[in-house]
Protein backbone atom coordinates (compact mmCIF):
# COMPACT_ATOMS: atom_id res chain seq x y z
CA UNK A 1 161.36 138.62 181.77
CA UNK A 2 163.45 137.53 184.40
CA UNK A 3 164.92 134.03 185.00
CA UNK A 4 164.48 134.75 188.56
CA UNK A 5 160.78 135.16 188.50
CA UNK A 6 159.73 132.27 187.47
CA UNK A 7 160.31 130.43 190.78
CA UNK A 8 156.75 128.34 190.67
CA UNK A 9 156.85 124.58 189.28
CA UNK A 10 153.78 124.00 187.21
CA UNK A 11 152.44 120.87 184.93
CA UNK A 12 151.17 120.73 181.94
CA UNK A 13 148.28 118.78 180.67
CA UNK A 14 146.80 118.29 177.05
CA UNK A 15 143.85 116.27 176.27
CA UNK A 16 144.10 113.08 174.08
CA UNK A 17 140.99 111.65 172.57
CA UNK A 18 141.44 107.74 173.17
CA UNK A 19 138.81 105.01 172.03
CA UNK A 20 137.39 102.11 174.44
CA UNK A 21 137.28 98.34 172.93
CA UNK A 22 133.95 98.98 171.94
CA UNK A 23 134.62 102.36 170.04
CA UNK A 24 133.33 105.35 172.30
CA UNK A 25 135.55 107.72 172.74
CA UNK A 26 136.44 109.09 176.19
CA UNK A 27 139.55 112.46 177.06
CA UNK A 28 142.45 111.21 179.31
CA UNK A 29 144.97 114.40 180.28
CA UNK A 30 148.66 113.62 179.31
CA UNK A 31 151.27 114.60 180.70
CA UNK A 32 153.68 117.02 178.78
CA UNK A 33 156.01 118.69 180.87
CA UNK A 34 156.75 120.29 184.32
CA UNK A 35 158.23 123.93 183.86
CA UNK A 36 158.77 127.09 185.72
CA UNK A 37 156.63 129.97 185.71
CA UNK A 38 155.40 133.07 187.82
CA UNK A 39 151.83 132.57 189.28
CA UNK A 40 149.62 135.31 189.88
CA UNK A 41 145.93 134.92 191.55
CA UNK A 42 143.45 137.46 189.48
CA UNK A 43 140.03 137.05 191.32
CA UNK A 44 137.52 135.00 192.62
CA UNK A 45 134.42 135.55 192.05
CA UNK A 46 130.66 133.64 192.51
CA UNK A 47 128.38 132.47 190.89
CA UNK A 48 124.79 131.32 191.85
CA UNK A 49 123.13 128.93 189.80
CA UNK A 50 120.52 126.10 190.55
CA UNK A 51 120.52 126.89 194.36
CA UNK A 52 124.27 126.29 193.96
CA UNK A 53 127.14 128.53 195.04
CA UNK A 54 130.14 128.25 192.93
CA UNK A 55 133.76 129.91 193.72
CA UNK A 56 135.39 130.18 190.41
CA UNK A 57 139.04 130.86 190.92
CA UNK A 58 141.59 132.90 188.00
CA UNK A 59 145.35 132.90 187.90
CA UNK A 60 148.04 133.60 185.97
CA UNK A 61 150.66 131.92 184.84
CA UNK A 62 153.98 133.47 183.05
CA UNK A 63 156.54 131.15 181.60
CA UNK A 64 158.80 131.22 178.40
CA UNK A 65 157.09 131.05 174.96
CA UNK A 66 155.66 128.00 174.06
CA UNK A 67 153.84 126.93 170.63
CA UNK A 68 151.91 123.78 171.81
CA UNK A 69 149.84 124.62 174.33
CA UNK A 70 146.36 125.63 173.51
CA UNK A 71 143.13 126.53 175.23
CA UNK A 72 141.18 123.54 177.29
CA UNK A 73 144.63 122.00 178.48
CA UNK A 74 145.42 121.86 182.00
CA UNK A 75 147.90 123.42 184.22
CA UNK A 76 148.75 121.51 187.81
CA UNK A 77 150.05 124.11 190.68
CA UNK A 78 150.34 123.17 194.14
CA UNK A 79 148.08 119.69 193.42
CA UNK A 80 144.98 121.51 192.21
CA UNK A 81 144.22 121.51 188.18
CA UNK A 82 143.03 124.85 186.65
CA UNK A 83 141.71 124.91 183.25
CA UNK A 84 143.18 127.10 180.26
CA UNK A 85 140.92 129.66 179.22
CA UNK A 86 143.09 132.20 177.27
CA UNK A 87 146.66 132.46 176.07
CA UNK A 88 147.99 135.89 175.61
CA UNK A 89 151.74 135.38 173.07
CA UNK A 90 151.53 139.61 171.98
CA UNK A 91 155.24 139.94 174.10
CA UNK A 92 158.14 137.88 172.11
CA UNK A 93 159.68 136.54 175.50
CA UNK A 94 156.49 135.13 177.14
CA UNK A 95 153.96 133.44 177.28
CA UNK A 96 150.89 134.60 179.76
CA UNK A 97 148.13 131.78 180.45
CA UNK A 98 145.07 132.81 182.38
CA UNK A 99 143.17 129.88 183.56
CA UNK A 100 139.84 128.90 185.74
CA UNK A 101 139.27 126.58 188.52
CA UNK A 102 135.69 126.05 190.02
CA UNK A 103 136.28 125.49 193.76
CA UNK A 104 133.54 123.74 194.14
CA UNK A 105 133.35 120.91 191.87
CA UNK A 106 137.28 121.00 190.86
CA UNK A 107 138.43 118.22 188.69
CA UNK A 108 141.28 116.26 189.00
């Protein structure tokens, strides 16, 4: 992998499990770090459910190898949130995340 590939500035976002004063717990994202990486769009694709037409969008994001992140955080590109979905470490020098984001009824 290139240094010179990874020309796209991404977030990213784990979920913490934090308690309100009366004990329910509630998922805030936290901020870990902003990084390079290439991003790659896969598909889009809908689905129909309910009477209710859904874009769900797929990319692909390359950066260097990375232990922490796991599936369910969040990666920020160009001010829009995609969810992780799968994490792909087979290749010693990278680290491939493919992640979702419904068009629709995006979260932020």
């Amino acid at each position: 992998m290139l240094a010179a590939e990874l020309t796209k500035r991404i977030t990213l976002y784990r979920p913490i499990i934090k308690y309100r004063p009366l004990g329910d717990p509630y998922t805030e994202m936290e901020a870990v770090s902003t990084v390079f990486a290439h991003a790659e769009s896969i598909s889009n694709r809908k689905i129909s459910t309910a009477d209710q037409e859904q874009v769900i969008e797929t990319l692909r994001f390359t950066l260097r190898p990375r232990n922490d992140i796991d599936i369910d955080w969040l990666v920020e590109y160009r001010q829009r949130r995609f969810t992780v979905r799968a994490l792909d470490r087979n290749q010693p020098d990278r680290l491939i995340i493919t992640t979702e984001a419904n068009i629709r009824h995006e979260r932020k």
